[in-house]
PDB file of N, CA and C in Angstrom:
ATOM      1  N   UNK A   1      -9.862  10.287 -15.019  1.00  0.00           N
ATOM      2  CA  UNK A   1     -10.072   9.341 -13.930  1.00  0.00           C
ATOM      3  C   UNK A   1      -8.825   8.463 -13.778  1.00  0.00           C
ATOM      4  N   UNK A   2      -8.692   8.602 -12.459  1.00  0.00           N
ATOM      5  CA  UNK A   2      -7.094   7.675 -12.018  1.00  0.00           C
ATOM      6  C   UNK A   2      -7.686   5.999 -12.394  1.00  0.00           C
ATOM      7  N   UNK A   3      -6.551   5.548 -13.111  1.00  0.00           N
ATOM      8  CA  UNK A   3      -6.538   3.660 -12.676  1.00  0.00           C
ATOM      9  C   UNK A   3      -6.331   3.153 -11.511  1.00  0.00           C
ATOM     10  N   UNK A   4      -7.266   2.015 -11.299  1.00  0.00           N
ATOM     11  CA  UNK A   4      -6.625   1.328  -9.968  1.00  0.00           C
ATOM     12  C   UNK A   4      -5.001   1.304  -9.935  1.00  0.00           C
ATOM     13  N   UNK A   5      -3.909   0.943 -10.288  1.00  0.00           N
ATOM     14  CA  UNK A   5      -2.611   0.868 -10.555  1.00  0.00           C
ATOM     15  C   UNK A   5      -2.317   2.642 -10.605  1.00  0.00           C
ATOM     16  N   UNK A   6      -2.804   2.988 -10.592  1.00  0.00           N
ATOM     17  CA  UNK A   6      -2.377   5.263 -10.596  1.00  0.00           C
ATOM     18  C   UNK A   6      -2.796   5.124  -8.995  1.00  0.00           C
ATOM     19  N   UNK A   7      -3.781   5.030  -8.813  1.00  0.00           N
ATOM     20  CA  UNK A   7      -3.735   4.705  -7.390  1.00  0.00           C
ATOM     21  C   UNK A   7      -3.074   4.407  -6.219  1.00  0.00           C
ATOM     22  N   UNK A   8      -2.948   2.802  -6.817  1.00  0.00           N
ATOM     23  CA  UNK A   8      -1.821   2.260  -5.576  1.00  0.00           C
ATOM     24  C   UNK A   8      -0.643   2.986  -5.431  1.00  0.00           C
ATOM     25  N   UNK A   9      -0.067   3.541  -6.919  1.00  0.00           N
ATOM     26  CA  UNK A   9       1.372   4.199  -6.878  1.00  0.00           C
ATOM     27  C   UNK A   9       1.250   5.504  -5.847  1.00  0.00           C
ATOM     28  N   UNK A  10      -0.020   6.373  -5.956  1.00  0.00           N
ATOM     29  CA  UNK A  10       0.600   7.335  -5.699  1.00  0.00           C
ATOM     30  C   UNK A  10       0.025   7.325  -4.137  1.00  0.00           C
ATOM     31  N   UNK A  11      -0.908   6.153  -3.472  1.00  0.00           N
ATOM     32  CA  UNK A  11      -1.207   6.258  -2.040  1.00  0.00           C
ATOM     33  C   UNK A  11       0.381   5.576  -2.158  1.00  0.00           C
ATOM     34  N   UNK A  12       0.929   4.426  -2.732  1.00  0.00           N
ATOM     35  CA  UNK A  12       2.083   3.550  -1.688  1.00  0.00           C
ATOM     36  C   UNK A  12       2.975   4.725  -1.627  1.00  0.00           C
ATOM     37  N   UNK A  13       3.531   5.966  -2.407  1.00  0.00           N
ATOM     38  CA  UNK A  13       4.261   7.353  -2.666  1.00  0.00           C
ATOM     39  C   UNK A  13       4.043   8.262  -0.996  1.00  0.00           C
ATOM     40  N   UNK A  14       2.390   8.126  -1.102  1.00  0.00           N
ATOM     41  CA  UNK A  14       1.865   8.889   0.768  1.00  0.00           C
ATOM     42  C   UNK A  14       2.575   8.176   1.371  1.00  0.00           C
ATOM     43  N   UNK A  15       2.121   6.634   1.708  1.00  0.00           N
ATOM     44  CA  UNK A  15       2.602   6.012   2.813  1.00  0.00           C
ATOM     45  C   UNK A  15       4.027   6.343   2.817  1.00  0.00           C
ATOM     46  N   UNK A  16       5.064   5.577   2.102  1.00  0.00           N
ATOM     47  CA  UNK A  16       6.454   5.619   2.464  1.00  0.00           C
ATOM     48  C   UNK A  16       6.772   7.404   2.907  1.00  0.00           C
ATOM     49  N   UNK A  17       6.226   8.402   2.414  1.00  0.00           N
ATOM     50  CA  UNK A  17       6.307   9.421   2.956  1.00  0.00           C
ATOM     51  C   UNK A  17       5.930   9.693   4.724  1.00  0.00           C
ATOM     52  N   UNK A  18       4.776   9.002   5.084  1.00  0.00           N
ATOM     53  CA  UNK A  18       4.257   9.263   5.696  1.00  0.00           C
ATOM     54  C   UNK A  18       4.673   8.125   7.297  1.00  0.00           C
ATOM     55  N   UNK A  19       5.702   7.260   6.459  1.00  0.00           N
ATOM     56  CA  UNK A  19       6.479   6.379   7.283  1.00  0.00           C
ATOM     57  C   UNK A  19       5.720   5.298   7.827  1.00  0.00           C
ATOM     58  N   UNK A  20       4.896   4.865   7.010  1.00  0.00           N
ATOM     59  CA  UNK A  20       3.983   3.704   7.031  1.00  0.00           C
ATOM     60  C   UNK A  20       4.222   1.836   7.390  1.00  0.00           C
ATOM     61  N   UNK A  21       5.204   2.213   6.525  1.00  0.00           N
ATOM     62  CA  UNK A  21       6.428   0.834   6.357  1.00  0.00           C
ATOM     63  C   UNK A  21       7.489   0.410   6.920  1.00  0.00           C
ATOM     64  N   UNK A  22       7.791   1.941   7.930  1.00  0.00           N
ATOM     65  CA  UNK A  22       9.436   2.033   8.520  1.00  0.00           C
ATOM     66  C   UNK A  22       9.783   0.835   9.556  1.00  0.00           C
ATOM     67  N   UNK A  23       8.989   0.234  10.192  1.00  0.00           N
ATOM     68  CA  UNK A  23       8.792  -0.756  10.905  1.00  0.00           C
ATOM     69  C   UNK A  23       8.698  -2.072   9.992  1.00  0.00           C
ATOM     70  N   UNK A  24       8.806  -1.777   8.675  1.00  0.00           N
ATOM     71  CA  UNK A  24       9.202  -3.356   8.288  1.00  0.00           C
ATOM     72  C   UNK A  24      10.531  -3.394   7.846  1.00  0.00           C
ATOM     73  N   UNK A  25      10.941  -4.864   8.256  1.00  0.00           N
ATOM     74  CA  UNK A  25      12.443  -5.365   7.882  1.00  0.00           C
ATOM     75  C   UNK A  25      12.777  -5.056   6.609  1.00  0.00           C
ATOM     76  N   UNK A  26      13.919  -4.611   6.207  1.00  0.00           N
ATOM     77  CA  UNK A  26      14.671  -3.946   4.753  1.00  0.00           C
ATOM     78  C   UNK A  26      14.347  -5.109   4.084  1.00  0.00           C
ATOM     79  N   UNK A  27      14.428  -5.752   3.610  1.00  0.00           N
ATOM     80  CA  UNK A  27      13.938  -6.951   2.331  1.00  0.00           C
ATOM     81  C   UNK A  27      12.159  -6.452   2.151  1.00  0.00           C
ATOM     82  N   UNK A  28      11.448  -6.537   3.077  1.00  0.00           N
ATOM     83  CA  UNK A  28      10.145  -5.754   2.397  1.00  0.00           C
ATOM     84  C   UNK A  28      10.296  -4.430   1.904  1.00  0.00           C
ATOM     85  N   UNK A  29      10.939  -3.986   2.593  1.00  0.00           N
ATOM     86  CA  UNK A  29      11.188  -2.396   2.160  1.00  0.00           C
ATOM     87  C   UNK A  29      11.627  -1.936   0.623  1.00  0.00           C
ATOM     88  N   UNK A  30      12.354  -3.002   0.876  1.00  0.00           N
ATOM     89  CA  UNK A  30      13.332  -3.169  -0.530  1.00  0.00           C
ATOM     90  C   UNK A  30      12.121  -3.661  -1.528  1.00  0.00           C
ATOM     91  N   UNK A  31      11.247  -4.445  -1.465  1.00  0.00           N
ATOM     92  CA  UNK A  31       9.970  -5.091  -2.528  1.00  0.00           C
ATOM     93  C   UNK A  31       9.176  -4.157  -2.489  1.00  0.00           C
ATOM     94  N   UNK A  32       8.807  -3.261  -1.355  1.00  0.00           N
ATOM     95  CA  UNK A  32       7.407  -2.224  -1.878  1.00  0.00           C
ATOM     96  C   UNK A  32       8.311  -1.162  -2.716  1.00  0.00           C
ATOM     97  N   UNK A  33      10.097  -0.632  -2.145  1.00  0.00           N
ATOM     98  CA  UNK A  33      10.142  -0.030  -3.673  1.00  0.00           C
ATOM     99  C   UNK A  33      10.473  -0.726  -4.808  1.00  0.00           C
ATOM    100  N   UNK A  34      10.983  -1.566  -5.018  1.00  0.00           N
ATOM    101  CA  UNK A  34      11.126  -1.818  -6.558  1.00  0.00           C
ATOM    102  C   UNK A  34       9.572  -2.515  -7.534  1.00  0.00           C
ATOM    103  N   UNK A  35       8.763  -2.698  -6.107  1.00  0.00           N
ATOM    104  CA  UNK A  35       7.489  -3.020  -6.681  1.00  0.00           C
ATOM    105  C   UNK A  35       6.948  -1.369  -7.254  1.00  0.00           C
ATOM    106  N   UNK A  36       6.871  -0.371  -6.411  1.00  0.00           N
ATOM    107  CA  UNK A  36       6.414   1.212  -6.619  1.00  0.00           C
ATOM    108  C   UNK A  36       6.987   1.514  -7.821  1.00  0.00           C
ATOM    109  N   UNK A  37       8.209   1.379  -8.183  1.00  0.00           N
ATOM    110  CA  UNK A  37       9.335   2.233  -9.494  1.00  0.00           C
ATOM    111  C   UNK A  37       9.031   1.165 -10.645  1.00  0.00           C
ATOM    112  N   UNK A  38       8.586  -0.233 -10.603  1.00  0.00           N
ATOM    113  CA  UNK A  38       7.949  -0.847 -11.335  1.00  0.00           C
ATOM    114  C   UNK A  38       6.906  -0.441 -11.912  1.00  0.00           C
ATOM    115  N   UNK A  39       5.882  -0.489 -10.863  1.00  0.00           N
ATOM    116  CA  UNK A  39       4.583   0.153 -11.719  1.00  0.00           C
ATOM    117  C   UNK A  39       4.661   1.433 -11.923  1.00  0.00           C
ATOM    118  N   UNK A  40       5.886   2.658 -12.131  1.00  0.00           N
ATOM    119  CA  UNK A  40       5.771   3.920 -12.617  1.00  0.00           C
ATOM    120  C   UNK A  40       6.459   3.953 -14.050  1.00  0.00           C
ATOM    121  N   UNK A  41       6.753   2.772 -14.365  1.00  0.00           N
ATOM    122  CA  UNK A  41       7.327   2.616 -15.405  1.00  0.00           C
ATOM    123  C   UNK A  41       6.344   2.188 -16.501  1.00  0.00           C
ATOM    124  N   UNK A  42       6.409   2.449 -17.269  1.00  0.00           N
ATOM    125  CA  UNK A  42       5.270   2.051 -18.375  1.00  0.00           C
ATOM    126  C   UNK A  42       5.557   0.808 -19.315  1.00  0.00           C
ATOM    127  N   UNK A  43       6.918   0.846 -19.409  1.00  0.00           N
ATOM    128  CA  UNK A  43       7.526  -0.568 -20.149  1.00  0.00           C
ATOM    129  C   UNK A  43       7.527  -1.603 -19.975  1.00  0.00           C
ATOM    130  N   UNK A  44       6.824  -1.999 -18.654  1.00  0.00           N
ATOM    131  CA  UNK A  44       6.658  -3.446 -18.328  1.00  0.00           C
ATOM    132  C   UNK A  44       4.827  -4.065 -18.686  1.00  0.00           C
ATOM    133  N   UNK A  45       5.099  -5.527 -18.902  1.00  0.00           N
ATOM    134  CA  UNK A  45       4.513  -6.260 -19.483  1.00  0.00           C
ATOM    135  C   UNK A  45       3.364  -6.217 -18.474  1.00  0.00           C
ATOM    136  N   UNK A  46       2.208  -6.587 -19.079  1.00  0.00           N
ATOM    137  CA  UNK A  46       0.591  -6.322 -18.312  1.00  0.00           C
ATOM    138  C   UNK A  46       0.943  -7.303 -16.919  1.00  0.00           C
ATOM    139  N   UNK A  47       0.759  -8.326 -16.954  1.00  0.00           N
ATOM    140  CA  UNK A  47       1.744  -9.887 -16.475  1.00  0.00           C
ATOM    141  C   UNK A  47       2.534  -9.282 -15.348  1.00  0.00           C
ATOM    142  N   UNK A  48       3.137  -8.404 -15.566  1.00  0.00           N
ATOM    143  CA  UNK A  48       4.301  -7.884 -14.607  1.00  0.00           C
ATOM    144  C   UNK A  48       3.934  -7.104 -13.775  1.00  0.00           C
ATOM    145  N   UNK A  49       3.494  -5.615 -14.619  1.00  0.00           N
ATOM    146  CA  UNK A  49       3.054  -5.027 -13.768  1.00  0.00           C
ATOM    147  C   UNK A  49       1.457  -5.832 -12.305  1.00  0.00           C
ATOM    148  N   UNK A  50       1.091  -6.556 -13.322  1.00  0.00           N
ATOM    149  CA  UNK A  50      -0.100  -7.111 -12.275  1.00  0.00           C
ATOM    150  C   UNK A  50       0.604  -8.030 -10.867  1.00  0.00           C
ATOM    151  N   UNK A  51       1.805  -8.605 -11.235  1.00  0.00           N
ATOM    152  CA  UNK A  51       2.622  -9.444 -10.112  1.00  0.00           C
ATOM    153  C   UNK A  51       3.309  -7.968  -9.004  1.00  0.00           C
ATOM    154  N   UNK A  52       3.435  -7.017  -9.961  1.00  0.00           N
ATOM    155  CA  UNK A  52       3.926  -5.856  -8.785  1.00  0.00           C
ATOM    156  C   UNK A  52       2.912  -5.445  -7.685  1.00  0.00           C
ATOM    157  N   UNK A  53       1.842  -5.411  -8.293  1.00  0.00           N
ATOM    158  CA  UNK A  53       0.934  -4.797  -7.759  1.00  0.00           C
ATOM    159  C   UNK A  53       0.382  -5.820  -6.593  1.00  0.00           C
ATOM    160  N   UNK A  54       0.376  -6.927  -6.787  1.00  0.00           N
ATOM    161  CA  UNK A  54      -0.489  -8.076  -5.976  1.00  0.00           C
ATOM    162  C   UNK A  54       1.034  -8.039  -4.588  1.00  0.00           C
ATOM    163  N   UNK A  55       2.059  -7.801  -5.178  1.00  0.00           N
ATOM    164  CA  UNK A  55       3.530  -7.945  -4.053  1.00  0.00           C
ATOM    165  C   UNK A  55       3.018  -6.320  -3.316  1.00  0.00           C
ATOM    166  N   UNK A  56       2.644  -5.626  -3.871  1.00  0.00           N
ATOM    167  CA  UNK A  56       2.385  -4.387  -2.975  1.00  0.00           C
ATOM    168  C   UNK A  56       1.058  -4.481  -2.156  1.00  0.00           C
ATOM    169  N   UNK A  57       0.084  -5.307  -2.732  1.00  0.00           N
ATOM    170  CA  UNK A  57      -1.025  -5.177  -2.027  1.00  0.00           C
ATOM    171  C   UNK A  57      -1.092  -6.362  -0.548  1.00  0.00           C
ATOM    172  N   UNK A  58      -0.236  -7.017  -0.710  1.00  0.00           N
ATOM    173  CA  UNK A  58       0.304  -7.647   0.466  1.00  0.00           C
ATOM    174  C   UNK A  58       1.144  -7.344   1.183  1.00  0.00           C
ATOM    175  N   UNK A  59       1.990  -6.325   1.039  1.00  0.00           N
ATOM    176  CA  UNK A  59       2.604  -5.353   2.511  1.00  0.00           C
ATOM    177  C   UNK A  59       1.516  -4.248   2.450  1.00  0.00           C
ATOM    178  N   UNK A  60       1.075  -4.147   1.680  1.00  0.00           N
ATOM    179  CA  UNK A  60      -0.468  -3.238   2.312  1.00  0.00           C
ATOM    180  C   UNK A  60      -0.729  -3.490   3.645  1.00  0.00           C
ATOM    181  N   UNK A  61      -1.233  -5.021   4.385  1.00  0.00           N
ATOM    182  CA  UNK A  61      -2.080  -5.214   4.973  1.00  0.00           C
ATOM    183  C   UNK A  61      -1.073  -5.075   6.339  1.00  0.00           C
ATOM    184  N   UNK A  62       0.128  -4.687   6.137  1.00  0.00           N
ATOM    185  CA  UNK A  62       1.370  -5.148   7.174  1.00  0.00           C
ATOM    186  C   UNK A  62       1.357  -2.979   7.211  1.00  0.00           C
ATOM    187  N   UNK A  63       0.677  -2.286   6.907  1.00  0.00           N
ATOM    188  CA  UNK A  63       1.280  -0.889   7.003  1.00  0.00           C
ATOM    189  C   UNK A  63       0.750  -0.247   8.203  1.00  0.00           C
ATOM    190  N   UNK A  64       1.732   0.384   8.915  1.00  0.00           N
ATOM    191  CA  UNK A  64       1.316   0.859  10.301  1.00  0.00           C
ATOM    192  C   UNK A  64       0.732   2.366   9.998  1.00  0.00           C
ATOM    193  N   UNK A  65      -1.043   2.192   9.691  1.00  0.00           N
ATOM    194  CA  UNK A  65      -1.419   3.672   9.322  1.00  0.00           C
ATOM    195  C   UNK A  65      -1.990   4.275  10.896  1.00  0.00           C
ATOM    196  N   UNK A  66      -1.033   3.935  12.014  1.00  0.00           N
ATOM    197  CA  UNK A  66      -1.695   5.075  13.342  1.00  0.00           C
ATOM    198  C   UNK A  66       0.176   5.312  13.754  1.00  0.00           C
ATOM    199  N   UNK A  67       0.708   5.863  12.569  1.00  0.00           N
ATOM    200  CA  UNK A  67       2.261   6.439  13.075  1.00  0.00           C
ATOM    201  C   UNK A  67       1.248   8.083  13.204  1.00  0.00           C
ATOM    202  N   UNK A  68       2.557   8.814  14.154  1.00  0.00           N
ATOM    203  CA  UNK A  68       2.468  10.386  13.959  1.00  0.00           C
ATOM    204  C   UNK A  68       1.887  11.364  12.596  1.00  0.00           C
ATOM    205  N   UNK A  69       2.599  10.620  11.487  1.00  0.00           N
ATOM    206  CA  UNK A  69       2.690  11.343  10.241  1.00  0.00           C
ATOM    207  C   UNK A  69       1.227  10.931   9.021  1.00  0.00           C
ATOM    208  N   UNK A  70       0.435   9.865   9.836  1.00  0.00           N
ATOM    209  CA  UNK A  70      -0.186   9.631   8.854  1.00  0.00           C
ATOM    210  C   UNK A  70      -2.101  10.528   9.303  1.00  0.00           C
ATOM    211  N   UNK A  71      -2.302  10.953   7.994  1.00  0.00           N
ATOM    212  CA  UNK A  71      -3.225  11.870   8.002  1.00  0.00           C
ATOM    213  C   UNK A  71      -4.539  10.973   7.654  1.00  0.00           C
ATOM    214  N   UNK A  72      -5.588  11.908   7.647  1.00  0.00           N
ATOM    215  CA  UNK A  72      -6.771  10.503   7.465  1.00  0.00           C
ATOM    216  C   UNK A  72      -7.066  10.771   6.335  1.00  0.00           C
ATOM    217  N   UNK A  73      -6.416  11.681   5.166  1.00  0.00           N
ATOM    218  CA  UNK A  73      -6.172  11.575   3.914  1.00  0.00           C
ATOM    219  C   UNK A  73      -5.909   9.987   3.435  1.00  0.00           C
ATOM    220  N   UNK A  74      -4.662  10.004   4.021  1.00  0.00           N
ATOM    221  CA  UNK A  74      -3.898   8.840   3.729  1.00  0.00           C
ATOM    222  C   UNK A  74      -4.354   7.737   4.210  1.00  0.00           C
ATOM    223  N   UNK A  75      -5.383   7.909   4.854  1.00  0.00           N
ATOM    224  CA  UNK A  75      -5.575   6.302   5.593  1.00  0.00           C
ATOM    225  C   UNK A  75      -7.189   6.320   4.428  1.00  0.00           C
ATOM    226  N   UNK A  76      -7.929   7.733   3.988  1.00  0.00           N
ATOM    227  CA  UNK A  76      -8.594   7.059   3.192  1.00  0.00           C
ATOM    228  C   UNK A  76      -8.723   6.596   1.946  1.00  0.00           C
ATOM    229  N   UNK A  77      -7.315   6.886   1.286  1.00  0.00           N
ATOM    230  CA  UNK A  77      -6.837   6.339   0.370  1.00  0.00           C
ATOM    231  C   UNK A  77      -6.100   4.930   0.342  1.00  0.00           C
ATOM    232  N   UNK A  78      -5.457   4.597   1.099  1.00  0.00           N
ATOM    233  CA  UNK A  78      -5.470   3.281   1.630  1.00  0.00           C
ATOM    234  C   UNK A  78      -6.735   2.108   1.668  1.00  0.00           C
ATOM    235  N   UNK A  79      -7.976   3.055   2.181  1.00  0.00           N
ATOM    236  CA  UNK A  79      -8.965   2.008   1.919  1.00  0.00           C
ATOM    237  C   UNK A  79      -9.356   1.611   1.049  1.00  0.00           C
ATOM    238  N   UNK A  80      -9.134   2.999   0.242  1.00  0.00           N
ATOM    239  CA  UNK A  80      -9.789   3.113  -1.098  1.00  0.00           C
ATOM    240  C   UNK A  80      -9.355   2.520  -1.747  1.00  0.00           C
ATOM    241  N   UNK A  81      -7.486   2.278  -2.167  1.00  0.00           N
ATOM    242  CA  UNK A  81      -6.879   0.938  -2.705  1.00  0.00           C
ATOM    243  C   UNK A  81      -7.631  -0.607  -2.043  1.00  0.00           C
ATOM    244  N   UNK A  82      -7.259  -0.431  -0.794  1.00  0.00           N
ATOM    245  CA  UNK A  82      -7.984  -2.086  -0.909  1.00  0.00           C
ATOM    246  C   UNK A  82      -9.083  -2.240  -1.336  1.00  0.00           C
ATOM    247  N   UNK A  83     -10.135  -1.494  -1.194  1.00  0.00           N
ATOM    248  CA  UNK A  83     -11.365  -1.644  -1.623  1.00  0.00           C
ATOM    249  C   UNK A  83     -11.708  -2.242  -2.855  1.00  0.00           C
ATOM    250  N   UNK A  84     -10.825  -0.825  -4.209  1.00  0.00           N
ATOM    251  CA  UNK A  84     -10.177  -1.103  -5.208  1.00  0.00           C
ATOM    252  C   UNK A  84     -10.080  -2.752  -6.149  1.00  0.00           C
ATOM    253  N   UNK A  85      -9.092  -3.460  -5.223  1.00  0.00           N
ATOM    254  CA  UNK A  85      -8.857  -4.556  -5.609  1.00  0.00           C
ATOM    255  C   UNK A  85      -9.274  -5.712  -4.921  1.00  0.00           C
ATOM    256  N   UNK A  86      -9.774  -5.415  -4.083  1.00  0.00           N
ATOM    257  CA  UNK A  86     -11.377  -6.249  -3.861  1.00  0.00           C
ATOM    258  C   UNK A  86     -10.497  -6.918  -2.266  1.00  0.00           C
ATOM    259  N   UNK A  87      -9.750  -5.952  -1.754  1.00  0.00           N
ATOM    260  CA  UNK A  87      -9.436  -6.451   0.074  1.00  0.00           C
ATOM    261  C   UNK A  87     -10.031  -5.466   0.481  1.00  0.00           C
ATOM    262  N   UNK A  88     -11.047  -6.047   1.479  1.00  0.00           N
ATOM    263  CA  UNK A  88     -11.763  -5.043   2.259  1.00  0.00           C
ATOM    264  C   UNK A  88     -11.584  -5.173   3.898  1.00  0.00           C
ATOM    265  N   UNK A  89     -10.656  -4.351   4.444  1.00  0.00           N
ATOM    266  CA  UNK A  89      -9.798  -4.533   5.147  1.00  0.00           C
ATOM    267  C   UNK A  89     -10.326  -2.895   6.402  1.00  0.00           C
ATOM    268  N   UNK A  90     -10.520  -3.446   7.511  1.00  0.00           N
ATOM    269  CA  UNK A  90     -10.620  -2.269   8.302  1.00  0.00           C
ATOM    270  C   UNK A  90      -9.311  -1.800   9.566  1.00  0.00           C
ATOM    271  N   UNK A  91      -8.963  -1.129   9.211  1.00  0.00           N
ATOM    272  CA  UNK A  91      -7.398  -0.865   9.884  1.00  0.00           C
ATOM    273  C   UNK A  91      -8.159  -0.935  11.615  1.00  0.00           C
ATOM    274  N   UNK A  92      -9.133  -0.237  11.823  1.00  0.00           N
ATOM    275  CA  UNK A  92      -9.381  -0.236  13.171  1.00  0.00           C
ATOM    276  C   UNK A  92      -9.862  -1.382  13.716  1.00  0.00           C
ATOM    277  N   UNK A  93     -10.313  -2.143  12.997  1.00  0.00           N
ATOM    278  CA  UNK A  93     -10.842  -3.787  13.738  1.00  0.00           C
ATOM    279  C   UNK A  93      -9.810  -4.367  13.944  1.00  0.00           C
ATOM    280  N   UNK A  94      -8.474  -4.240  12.554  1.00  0.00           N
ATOM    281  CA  UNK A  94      -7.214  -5.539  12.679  1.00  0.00           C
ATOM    282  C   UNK A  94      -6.748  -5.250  14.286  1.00  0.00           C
ATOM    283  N   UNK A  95      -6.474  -3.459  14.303  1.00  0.00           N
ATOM    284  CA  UNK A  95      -5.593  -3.344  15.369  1.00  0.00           C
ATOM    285  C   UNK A  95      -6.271  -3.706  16.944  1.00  0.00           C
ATOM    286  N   UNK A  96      -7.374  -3.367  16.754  1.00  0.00           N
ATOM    287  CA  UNK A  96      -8.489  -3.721  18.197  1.00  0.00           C
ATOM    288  C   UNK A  96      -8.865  -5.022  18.120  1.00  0.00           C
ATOM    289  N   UNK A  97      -8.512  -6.142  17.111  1.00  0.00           N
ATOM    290  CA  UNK A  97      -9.031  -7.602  17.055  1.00  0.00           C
ATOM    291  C   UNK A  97      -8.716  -8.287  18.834  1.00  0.00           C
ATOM    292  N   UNK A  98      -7.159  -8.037  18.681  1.00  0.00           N
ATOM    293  CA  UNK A  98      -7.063  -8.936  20.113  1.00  0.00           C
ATOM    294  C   UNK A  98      -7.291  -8.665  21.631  1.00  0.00           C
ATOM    295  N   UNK A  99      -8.308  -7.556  21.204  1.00  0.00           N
ATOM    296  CA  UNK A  99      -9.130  -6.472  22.622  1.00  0.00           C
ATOM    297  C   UNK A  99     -10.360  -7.268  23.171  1.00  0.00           C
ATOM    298  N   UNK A 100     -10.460  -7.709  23.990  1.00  0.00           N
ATOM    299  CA  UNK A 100     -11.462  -8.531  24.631  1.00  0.00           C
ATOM    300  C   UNK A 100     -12.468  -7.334  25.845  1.00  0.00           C
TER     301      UNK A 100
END
């Protein structure tokens, strides 16, 4: 059975594949990877890895999952991370919120 943290790594691995993020400015870009290559590393401190993970789960909520490339694989693993760590987050309400 995957860990929550096996998780996030290998959906945030889909997304950037799947060009999820490409629309955010290089300084985030730059934090979801060194946050990702962080938590694939095993040598960092519980403490640490948990600050990586909380920096990834907040460009979570910023990821554009209705590009071309993203499958509904990937978008239900996405939920499944937020769910995970207790954001329960519906991609189709955020984007239809300001629909009257």
């Amino acid at each position: 059975m995957k860990t929550a943290s096996q998780l996030l790594v290998n959906t945030t691995g889909i997304l950037l594949q799947n060009h999820a993020f490409d629309h955010l400015p290089d300084e985030k870009l730059s934090l979801i990877r060194k946050s990702f290559f962080r938590l694939t590393n095993e040598k960092h401190s519980l403490s640490e890895r948990k600050q990586h993970e909380t920096a990834l789960l907040n460009l979570y909520a910023e990821a554009d999952l209705f590009t071309e490339t993203t499958s509904p694989q990937s978008m239900h693993q996405w939920q499944t991370v937020m769910n995970c760590f207790g954001r329960f987050t519906d991609p189709v309400i955020e984007q239809n919120s300001g629909i009257e």
